[in-house]
Protein backbone atom coordinates (compact mmCIF):
# COMPACT_ATOMS: atom_id res chain seq x y z
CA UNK A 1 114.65 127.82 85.61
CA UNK A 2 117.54 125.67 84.52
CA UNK A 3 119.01 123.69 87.50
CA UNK A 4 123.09 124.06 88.69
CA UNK A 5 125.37 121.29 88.29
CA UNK A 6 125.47 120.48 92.01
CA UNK A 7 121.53 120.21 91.83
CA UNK A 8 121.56 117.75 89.03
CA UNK A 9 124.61 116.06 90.08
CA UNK A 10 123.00 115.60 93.74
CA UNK A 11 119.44 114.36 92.23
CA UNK A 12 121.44 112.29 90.14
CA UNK A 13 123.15 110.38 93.26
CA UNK A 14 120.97 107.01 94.31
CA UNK A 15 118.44 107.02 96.84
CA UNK A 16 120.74 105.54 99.44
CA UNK A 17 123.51 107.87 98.95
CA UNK A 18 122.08 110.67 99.20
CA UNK A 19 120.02 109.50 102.61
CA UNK A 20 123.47 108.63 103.89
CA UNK A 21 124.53 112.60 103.30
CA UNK A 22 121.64 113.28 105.03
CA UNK A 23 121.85 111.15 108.09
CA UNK A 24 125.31 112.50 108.84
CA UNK A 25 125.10 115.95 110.65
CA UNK A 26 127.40 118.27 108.58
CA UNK A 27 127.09 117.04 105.38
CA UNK A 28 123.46 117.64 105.73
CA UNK A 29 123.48 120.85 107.12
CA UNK A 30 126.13 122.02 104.20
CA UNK A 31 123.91 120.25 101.58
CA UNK A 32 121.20 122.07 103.21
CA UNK A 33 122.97 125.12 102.87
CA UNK A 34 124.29 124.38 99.27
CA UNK A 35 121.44 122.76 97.63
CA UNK A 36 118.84 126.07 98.57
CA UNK A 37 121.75 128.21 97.15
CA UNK A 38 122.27 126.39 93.96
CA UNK A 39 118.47 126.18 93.31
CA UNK A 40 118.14 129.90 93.50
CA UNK A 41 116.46 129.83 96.89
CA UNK A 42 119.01 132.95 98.25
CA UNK A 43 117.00 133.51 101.50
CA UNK A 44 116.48 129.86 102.56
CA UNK A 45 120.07 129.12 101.98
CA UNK A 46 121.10 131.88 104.59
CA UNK A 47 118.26 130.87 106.81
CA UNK A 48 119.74 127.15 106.79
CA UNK A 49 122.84 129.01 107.99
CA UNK A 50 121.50 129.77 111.75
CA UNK A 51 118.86 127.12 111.78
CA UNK A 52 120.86 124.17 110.68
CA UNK A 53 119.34 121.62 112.65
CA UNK A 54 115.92 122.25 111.63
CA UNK A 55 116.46 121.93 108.13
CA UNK A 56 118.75 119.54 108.71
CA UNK A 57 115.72 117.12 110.47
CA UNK A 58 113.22 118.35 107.49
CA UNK A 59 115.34 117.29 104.50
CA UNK A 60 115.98 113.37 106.16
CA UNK A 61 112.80 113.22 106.38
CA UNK A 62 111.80 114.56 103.02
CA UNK A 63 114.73 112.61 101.75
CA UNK A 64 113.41 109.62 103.20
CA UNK A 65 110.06 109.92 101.99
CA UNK A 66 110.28 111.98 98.33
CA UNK A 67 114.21 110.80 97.75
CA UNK A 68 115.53 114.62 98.19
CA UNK A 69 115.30 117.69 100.13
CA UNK A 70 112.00 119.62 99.26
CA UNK A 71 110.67 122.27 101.83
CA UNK A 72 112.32 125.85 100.48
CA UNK A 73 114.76 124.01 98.07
């Protein structure tokens, strides 16, 4: 499956920017949100939706540790 702009833009972004979108709150819950959407993930992006903080806590630490957000995206 050929990835969106957004994905490849975001995966494109160095390490430390994109762990500094994640550390912040609401730009990692909307990249949460965004980045399941955009990868064709439908029903993880609306789950992201209600559960927010949990995949918000997830993808820093899978940021941290793989350098982007991997569980459902």
């Amino acid at each position: 499956m050929a990835k969106s702009g957004y994905v490849s833009t975001y995966n494109g972004l160095p390490w430390i920017v994109r762990l500094i979108l994640a550390i912040i709150p609401f730009t990692g819950w909307l990249n949460a949100i965004v980045y399941r959407l955009a990868n064709g993930h439908l029903i993880a992006g609306i789950l992201a939706i209600p559960f927010g903080e949990i995949f918000w806590i997830v993808d820093l630490i899978t940021v941290i540790l793989s350098g982007k957000p991997t569980v459902f995206a």
